[in-house]
PDB file of N, CA and C in Angstrom:
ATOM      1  N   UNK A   1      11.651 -49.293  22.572  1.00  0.00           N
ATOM      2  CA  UNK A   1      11.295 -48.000  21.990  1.00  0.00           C
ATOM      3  C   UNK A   1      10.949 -48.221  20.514  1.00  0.00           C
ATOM      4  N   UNK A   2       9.729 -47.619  19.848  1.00  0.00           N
ATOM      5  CA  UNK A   2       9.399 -48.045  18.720  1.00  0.00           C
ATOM      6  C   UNK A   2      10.052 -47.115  18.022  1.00  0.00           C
ATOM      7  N   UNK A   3      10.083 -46.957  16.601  1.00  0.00           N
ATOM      8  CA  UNK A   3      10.840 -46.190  15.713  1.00  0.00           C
ATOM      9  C   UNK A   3      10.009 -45.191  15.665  1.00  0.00           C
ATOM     10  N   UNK A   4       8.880 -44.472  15.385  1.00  0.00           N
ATOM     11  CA  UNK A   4       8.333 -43.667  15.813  1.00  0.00           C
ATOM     12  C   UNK A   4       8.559 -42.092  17.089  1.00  0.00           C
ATOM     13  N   UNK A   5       8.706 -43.443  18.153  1.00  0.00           N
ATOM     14  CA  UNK A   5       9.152 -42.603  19.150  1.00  0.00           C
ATOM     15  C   UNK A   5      10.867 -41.947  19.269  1.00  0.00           C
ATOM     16  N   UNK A   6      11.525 -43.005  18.584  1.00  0.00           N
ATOM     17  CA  UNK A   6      12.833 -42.732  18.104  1.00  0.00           C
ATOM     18  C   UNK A   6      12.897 -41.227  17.143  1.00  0.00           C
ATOM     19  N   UNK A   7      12.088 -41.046  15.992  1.00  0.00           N
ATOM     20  CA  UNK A   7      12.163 -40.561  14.956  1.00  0.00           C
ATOM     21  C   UNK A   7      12.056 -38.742  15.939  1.00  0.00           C
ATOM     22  N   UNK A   8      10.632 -38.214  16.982  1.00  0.00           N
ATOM     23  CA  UNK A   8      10.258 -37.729  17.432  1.00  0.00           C
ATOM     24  C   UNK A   8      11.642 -37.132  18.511  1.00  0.00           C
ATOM     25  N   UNK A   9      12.235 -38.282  18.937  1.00  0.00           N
ATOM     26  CA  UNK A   9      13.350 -38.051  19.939  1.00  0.00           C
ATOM     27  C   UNK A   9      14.338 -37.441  19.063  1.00  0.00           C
ATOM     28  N   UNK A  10      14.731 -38.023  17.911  1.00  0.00           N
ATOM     29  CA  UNK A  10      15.648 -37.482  16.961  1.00  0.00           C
ATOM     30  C   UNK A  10      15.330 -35.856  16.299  1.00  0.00           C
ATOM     31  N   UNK A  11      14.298 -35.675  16.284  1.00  0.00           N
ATOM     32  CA  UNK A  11      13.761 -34.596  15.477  1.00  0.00           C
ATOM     33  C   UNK A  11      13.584 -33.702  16.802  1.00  0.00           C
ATOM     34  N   UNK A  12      13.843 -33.596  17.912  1.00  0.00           N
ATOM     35  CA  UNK A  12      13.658 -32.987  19.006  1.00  0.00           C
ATOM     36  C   UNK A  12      15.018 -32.549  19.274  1.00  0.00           C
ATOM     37  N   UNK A  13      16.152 -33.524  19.528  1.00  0.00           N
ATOM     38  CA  UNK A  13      17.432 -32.848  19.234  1.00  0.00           C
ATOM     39  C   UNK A  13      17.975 -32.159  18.180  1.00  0.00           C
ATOM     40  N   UNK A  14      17.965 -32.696  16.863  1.00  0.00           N
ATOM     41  CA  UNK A  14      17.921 -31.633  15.511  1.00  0.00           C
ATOM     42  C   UNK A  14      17.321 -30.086  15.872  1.00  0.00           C
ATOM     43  N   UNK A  15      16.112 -30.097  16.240  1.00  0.00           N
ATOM     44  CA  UNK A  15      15.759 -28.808  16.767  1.00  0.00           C
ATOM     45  C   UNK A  15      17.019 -27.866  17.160  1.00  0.00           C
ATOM     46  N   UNK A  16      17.374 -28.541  18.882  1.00  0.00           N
ATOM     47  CA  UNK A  16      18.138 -27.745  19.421  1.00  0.00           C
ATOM     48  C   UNK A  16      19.220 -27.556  18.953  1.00  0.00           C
ATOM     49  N   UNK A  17      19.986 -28.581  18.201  1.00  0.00           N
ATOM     50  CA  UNK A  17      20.828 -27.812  17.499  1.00  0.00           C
ATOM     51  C   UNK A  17      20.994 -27.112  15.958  1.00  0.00           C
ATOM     52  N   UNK A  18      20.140 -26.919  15.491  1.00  0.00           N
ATOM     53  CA  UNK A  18      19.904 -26.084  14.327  1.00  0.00           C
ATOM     54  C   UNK A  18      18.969 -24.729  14.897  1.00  0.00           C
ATOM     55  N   UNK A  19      19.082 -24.228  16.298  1.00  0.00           N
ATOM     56  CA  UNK A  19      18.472 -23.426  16.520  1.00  0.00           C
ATOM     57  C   UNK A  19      19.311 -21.837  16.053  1.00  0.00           C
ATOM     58  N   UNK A  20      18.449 -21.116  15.503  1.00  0.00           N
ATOM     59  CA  UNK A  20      18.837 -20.223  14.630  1.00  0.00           C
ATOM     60  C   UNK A  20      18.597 -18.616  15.277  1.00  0.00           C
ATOM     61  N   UNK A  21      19.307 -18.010  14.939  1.00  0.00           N
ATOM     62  CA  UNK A  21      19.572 -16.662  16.131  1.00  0.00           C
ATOM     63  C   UNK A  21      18.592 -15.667  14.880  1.00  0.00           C
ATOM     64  N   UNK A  22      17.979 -14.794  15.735  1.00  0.00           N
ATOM     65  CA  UNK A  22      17.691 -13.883  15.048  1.00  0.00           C
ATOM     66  C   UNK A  22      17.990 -12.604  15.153  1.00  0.00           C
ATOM     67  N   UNK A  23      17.807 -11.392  14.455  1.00  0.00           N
ATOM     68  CA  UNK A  23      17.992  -9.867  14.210  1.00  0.00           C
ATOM     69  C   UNK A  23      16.521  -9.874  14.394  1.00  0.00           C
ATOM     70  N   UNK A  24      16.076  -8.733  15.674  1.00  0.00           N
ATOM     71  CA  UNK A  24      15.095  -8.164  16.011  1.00  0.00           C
ATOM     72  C   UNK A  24      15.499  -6.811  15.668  1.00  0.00           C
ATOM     73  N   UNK A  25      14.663  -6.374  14.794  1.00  0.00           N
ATOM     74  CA  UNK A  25      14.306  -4.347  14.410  1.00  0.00           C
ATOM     75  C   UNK A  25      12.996  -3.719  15.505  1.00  0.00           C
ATOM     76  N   UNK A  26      13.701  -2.776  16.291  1.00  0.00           N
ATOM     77  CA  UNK A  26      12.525  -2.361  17.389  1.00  0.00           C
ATOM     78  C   UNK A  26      12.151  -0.624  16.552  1.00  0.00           C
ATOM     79  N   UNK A  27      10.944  -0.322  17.036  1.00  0.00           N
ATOM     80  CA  UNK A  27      10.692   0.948  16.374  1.00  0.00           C
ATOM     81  C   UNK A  27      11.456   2.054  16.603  1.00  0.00           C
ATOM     82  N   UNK A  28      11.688   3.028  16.227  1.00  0.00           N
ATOM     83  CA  UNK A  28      11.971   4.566  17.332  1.00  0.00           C
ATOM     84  C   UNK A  28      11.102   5.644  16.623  1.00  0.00           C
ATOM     85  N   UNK A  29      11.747   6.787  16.908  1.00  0.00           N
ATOM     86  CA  UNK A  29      10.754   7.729  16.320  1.00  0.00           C
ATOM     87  C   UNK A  29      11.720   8.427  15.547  1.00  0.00           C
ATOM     88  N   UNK A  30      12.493   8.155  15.045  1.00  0.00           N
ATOM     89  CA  UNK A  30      13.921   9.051  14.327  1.00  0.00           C
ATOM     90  C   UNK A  30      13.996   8.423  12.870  1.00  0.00           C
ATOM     91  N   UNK A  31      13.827   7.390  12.516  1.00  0.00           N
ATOM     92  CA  UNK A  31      14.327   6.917  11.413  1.00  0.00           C
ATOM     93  C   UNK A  31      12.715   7.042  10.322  1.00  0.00           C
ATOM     94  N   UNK A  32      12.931   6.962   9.322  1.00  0.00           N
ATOM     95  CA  UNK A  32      12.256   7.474   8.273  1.00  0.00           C
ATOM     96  C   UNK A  32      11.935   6.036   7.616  1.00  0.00           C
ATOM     97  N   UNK A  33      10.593   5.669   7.310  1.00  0.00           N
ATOM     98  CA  UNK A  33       9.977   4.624   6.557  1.00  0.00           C
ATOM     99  C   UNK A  33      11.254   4.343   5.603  1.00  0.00           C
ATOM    100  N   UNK A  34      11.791   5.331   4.316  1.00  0.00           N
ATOM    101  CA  UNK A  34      12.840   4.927   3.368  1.00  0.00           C
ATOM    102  C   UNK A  34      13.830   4.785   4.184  1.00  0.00           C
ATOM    103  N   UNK A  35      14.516   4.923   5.038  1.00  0.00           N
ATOM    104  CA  UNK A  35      15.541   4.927   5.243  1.00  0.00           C
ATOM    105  C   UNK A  35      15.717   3.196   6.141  1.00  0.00           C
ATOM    106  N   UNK A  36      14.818   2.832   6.796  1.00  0.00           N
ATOM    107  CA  UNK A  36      14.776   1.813   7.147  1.00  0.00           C
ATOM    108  C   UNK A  36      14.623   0.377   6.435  1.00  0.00           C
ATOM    109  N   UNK A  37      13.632   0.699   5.025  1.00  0.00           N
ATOM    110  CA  UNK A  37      14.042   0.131   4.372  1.00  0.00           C
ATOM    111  C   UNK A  37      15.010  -0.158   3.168  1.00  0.00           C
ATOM    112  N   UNK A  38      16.039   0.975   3.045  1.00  0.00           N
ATOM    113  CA  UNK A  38      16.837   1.169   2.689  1.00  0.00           C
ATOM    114  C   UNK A  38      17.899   0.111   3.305  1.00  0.00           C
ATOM    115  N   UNK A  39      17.863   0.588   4.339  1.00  0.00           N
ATOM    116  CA  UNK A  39      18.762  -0.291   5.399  1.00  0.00           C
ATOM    117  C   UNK A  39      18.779  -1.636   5.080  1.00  0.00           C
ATOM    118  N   UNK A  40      17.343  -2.654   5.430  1.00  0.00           N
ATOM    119  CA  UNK A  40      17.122  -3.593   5.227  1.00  0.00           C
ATOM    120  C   UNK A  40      17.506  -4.414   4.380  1.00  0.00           C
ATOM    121  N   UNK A  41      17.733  -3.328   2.909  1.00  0.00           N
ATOM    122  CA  UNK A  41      17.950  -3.941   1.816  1.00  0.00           C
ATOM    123  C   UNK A  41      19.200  -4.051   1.632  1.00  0.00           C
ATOM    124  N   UNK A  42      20.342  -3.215   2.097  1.00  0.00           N
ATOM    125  CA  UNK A  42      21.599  -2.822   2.179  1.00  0.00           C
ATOM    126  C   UNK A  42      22.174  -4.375   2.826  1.00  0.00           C
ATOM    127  N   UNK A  43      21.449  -4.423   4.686  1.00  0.00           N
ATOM    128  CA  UNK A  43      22.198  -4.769   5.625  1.00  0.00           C
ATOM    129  C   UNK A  43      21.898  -6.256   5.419  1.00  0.00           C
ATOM    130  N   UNK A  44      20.462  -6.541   5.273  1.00  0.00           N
ATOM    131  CA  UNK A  44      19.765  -8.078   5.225  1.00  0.00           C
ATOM    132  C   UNK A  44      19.532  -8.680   4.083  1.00  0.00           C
ATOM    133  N   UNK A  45      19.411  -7.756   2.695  1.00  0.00           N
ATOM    134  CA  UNK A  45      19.325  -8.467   1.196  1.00  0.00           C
ATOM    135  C   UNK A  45      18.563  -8.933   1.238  1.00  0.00           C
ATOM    136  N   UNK A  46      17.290  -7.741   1.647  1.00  0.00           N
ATOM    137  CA  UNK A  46      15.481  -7.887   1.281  1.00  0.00           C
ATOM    138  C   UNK A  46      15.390  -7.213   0.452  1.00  0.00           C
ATOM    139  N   UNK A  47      13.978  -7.745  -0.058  1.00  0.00           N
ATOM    140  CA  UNK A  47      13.766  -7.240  -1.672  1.00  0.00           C
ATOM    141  C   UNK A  47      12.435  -6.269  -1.077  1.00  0.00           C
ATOM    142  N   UNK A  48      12.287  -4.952  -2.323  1.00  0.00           N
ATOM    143  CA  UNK A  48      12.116  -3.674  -1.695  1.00  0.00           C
ATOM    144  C   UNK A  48      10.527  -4.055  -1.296  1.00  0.00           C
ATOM    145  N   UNK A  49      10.004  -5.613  -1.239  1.00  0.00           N
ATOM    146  CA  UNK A  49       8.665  -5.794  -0.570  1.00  0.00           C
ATOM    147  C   UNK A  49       9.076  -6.376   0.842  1.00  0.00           C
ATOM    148  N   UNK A  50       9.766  -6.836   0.767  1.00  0.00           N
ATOM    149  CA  UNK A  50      10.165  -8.059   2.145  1.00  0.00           C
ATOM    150  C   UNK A  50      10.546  -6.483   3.020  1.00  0.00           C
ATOM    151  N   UNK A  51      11.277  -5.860   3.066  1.00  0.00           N
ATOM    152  CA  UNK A  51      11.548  -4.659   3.510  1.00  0.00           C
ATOM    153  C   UNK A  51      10.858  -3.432   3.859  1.00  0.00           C
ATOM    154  N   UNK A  52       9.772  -3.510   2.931  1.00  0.00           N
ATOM    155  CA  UNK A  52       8.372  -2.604   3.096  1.00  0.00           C
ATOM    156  C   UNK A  52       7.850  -3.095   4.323  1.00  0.00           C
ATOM    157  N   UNK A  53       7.007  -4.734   4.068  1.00  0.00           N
ATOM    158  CA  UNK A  53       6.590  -5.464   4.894  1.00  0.00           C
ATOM    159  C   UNK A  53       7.037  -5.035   6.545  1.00  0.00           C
ATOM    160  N   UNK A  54       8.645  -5.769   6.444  1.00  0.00           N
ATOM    161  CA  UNK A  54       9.091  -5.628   7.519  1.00  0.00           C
ATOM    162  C   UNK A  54       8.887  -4.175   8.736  1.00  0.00           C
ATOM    163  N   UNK A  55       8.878  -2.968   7.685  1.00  0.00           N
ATOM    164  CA  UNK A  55       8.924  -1.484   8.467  1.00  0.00           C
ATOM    165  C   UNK A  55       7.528  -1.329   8.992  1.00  0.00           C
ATOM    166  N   UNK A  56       6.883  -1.895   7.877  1.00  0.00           N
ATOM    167  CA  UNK A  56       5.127  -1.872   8.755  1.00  0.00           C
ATOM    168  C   UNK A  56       4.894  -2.232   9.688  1.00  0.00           C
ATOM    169  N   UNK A  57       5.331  -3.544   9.772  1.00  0.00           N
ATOM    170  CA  UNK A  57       5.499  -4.292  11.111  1.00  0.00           C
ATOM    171  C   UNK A  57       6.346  -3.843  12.280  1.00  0.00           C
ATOM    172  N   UNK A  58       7.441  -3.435  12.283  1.00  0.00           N
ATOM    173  CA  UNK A  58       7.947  -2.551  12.835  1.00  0.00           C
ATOM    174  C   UNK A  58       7.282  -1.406  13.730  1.00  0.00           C
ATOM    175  N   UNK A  59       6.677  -0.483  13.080  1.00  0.00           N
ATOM    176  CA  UNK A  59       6.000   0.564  12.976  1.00  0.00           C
ATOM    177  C   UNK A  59       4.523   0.518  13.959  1.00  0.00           C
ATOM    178  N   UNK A  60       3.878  -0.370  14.089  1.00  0.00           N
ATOM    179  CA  UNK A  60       2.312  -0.969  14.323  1.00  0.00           C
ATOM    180  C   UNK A  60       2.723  -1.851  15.378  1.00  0.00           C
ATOM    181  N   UNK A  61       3.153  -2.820  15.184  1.00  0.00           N
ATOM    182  CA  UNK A  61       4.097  -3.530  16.445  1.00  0.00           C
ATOM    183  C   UNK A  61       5.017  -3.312  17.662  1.00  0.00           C
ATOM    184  N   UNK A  62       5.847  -2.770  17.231  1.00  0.00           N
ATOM    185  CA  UNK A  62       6.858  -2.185  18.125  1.00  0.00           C
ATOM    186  C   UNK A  62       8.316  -3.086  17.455  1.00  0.00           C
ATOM    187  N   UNK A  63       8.204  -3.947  17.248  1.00  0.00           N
ATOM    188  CA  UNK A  63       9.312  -4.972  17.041  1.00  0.00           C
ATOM    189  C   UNK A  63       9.055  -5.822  15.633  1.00  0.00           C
ATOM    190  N   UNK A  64      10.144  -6.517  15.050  1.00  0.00           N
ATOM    191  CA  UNK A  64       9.931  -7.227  13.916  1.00  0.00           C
ATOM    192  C   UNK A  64      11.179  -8.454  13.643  1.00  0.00           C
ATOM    193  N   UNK A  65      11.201  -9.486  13.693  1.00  0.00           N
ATOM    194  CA  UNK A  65      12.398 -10.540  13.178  1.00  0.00           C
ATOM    195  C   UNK A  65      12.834 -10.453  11.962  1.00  0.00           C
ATOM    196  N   UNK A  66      13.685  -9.915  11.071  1.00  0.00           N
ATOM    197  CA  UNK A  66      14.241  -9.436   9.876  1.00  0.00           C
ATOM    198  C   UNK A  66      15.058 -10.083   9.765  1.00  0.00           C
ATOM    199  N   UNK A  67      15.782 -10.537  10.079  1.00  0.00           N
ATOM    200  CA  UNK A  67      16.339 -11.796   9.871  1.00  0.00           C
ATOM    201  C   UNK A  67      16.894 -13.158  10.157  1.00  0.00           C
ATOM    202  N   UNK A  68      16.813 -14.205   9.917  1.00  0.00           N
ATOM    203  CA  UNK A  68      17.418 -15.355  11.209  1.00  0.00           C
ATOM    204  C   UNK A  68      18.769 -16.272  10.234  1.00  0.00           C
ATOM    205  N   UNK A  69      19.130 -16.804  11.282  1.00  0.00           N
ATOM    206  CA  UNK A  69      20.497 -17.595  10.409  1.00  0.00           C
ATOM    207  C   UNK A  69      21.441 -17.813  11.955  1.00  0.00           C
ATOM    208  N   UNK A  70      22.730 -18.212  10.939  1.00  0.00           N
ATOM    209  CA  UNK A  70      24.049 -18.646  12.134  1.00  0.00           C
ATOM    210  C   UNK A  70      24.160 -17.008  13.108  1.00  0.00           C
ATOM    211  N   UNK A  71      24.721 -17.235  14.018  1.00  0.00           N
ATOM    212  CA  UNK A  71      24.625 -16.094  14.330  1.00  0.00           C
ATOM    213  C   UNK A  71      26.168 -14.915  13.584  1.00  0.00           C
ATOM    214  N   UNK A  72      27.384 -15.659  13.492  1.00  0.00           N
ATOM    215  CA  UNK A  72      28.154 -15.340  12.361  1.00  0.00           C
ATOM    216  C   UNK A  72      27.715 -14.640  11.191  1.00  0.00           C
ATOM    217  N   UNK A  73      26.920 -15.207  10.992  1.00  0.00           N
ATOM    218  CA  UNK A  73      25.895 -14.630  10.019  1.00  0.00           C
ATOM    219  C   UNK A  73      25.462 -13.256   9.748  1.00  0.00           C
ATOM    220  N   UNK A  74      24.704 -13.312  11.109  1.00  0.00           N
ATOM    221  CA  UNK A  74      24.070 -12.044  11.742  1.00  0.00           C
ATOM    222  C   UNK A  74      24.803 -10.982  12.131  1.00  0.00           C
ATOM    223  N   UNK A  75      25.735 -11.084  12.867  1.00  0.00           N
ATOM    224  CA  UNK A  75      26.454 -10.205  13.303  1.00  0.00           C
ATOM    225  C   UNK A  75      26.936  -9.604  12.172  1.00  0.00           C
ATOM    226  N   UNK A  76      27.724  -9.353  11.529  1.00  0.00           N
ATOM    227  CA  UNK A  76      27.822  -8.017  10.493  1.00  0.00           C
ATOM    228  C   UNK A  76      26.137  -7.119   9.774  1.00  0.00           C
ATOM    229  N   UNK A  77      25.720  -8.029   9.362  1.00  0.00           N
ATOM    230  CA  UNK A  77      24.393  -7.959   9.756  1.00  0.00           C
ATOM    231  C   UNK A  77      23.530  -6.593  10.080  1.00  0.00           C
ATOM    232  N   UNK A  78      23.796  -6.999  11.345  1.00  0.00           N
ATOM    233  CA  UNK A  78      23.491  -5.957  12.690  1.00  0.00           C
ATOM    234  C   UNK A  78      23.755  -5.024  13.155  1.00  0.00           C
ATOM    235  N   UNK A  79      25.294  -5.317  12.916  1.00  0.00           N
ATOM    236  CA  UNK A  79      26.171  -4.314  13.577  1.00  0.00           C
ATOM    237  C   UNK A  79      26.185  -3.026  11.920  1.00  0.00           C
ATOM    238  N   UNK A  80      25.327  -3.195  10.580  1.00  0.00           N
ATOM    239  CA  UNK A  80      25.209  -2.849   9.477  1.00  0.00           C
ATOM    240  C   UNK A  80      24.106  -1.505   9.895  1.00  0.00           C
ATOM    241  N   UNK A  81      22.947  -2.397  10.611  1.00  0.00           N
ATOM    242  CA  UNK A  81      21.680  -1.945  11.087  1.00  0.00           C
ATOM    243  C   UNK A  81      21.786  -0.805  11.910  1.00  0.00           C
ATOM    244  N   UNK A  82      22.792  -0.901  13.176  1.00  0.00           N
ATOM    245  CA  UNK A  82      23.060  -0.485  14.314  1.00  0.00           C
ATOM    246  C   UNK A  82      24.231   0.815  13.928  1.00  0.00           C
ATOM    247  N   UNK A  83      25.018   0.677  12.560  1.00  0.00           N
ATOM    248  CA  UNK A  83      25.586   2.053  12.228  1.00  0.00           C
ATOM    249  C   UNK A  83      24.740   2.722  11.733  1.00  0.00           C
ATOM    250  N   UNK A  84      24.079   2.200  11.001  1.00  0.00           N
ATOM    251  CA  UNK A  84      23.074   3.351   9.924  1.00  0.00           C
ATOM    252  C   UNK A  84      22.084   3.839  11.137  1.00  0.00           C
ATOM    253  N   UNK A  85      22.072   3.966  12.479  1.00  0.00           N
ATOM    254  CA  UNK A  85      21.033   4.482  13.377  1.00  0.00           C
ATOM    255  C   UNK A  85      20.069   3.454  13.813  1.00  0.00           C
ATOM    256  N   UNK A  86      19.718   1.784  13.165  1.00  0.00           N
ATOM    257  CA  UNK A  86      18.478   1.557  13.513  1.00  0.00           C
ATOM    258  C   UNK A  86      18.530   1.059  15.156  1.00  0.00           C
ATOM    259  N   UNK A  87      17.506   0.511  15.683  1.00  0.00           N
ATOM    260  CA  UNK A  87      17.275  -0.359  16.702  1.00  0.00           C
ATOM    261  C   UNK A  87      17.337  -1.726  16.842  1.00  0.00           C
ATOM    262  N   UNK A  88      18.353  -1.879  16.576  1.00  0.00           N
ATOM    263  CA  UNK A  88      18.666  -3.694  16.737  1.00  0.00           C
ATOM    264  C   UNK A  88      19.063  -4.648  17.516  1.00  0.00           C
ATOM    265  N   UNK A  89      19.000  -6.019  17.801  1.00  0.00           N
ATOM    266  CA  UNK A  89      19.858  -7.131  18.108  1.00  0.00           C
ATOM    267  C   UNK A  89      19.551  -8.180  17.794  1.00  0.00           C
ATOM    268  N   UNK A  90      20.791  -9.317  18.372  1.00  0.00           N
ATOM    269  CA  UNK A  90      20.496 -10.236  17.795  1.00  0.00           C
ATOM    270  C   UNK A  90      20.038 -11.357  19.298  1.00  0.00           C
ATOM    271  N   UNK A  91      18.602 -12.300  19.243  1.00  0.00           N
ATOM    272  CA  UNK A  91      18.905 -12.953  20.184  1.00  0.00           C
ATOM    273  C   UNK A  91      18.644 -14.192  19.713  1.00  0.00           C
TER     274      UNK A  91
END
């Protein structure tokens, strides 16, 4: 096996285990442009563009990844998202 193919094999397992959970935001029709990004900024510690961004996408899309990390991480997180009313999880 050349080192090459080694390096590729190595960087293929690293993958799977640094695989990183995310917080999906789905749209509804209840929550208010500010208030969502309100949220964002509260729950995920986006800055009031990363948070704009995100609701647009949201909004036009249906769905948006807002944030990724450990899933430890996430979970307060979410469960931040999911009191204030939004549409969330983590997968």
């Amino acid at each position: 096996m050349s080192v090459r193919e080694k390096t590729s094999e190595d960087l293929l397992y690293a993958e799977e285990v640094l695989k990183q959970n995310e917080i999906v935001l789905y749209n509804d029709d209840v929550n208010t442009f500010d208030h969502v990004i309100e949220t964002l900024m509260h729950a995920c510690d986006h800055t009031p563009e990363q948070a704009e961004q995100c609701s647009i996408i949201v909004h036009y899309n249906g769905k948006c990844t807002v944030k990724t990390g450990d899933y430890d991480d996430l979970l307060p997180r979410c469960s931040k998202m999911l009191e204030a009313g939004l549409s969330a999880e983590i997968v």
